[in-house]
C-alpha atoms as a PDB file:
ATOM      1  CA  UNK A   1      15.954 -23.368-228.007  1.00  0.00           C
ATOM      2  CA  UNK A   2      14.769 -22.931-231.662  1.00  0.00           C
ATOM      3  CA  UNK A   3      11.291 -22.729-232.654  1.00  0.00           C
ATOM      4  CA  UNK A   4      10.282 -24.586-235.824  1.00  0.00           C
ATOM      5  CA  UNK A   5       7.021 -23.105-237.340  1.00  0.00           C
ATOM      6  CA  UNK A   6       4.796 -25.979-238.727  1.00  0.00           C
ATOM      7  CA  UNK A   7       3.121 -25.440-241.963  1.00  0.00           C
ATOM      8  CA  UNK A   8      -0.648 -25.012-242.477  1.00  0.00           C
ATOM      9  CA  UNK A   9      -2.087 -28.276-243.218  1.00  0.00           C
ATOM     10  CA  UNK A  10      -3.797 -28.472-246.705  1.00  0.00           C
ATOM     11  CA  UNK A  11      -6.829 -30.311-247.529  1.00  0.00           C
ATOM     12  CA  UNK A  12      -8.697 -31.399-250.715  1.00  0.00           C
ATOM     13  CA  UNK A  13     -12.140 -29.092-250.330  1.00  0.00           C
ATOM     14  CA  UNK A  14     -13.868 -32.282-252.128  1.00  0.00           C
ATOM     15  CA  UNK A  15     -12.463 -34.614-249.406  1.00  0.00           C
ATOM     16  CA  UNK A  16     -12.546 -32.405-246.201  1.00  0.00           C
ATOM     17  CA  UNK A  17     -16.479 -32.144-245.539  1.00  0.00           C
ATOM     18  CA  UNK A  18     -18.386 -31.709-242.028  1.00  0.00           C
ATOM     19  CA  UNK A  19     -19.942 -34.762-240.996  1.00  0.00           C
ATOM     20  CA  UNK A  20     -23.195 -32.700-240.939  1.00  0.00           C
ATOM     21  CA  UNK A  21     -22.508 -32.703-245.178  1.00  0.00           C
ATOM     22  CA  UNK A  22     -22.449 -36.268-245.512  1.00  0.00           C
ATOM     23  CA  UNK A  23     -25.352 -37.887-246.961  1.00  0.00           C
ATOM     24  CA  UNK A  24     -24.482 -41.173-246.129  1.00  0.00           C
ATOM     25  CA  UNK A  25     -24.267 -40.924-242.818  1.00  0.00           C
ATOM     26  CA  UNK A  26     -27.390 -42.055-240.683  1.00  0.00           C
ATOM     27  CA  UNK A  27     -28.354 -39.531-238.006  1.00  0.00           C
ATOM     28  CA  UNK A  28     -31.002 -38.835-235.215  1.00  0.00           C
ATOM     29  CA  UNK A  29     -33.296 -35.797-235.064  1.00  0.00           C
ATOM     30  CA  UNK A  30     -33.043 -33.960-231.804  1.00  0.00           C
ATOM     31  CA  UNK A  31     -35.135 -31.234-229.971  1.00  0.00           C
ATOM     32  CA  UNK A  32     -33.890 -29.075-226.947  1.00  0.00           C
ATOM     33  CA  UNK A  33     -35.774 -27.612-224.011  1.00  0.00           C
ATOM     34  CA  UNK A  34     -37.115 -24.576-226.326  1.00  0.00           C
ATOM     35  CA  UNK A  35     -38.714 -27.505-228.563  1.00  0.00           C
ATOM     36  CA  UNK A  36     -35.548 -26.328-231.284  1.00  0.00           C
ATOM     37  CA  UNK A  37     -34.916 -29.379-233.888  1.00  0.00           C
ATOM     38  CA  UNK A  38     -32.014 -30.607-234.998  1.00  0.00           C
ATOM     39  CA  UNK A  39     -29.912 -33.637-236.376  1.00  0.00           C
ATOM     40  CA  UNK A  40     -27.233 -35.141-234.735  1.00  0.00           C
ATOM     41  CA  UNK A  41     -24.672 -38.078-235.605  1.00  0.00           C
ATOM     42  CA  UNK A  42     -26.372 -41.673-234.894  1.00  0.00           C
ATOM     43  CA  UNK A  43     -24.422 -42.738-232.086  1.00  0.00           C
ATOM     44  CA  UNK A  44     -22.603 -39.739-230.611  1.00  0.00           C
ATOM     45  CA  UNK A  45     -23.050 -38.480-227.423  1.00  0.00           C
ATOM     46  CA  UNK A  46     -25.521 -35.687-227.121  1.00  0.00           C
ATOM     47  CA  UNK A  47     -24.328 -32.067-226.223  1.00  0.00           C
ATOM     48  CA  UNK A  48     -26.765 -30.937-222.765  1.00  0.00           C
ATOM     49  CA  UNK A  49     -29.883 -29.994-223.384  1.00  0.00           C
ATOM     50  CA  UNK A  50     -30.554 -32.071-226.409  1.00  0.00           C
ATOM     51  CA  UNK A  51     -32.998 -35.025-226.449  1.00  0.00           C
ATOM     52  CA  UNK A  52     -33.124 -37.371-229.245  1.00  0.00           C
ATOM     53  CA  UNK A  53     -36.822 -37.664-230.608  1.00  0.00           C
ATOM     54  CA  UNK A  54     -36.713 -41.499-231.732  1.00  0.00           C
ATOM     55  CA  UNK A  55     -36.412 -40.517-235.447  1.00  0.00           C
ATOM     56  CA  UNK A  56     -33.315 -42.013-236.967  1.00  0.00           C
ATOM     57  CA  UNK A  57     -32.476 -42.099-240.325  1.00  0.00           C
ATOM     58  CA  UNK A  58     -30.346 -40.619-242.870  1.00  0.00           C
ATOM     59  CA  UNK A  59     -29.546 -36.769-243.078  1.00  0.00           C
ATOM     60  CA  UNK A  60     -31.944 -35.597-246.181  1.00  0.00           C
ATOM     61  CA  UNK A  61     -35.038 -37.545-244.645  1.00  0.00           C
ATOM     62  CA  UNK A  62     -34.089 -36.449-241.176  1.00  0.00           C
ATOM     63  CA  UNK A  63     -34.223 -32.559-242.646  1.00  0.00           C
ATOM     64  CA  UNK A  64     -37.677 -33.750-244.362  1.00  0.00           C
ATOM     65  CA  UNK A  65     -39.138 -34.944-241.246  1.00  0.00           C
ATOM     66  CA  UNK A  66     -38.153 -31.954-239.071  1.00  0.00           C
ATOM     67  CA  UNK A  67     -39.446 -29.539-241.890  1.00  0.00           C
ATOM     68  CA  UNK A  68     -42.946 -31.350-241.009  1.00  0.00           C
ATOM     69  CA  UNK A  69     -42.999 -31.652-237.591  1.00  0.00           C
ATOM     70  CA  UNK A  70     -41.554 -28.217-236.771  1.00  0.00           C
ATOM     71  CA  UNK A  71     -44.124 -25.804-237.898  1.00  0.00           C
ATOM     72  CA  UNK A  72     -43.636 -22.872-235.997  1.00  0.00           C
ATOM     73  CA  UNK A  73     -39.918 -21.376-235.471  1.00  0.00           C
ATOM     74  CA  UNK A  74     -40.018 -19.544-232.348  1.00  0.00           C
ATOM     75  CA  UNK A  75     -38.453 -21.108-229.097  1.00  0.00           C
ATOM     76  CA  UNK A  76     -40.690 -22.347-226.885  1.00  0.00           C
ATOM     77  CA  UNK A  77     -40.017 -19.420-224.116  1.00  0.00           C
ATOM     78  CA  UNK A  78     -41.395 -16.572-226.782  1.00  0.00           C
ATOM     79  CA  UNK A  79     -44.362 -18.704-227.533  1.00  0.00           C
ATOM     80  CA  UNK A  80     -45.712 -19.077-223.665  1.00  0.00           C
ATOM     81  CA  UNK A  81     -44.828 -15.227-223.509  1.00  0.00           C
ATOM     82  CA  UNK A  82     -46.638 -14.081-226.383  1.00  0.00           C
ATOM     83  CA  UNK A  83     -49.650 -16.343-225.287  1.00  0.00           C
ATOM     84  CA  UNK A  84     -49.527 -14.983-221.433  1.00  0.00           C
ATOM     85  CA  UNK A  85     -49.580 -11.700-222.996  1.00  0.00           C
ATOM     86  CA  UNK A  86     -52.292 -12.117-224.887  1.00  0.00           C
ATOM     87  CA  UNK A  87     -53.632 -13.538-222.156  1.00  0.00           C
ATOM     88  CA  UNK A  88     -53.614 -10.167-220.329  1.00  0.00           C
ATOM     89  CA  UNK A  89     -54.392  -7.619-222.517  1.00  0.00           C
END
């Protein structure tokens, strides 16, 4: 038996972009269970844990809209923490 060794396939960088890249394609703003944001393709499943927020639109004003609405970075989990903490000291 003889083993043929394929060749590494070669792409255009210009023409071989992530789908997150695109400007031109519409997507939906997400959140997950630590209240995380994100944007996922309009109309692809959702990976667990993920909840789409009801904004749709397309990728730069989906970015815009979770730069407003997500005002403070830390997961959800560290917030209650820090507050119970504070709580108790």
């Amino acid at each position: 038996m003889t083993q043929t060794t394929a060749e590494p396939a070669q792409f255009d960088d210009d023409a071989f972009t992530s789908i997150f890249d695109r400007t031109d394609q519409v997507f939906d703003v997400v959140i997950n269970g630590e209240e995380q944001y994100s944007i996922w393709p309009d109309g692809r499943e959702l990976p667990a844990g993920w909840t789409r927020t009801g904004f749709r639109d397309l990728r730069d004003a989906c970015l815009a809209h979770i730069d407003e609405v997500w005002v403070d970075m830390r997961p959800a989990s560290l917030r209650r923490w820090m507050e119970s903490a504070e709580g108790g000291a």
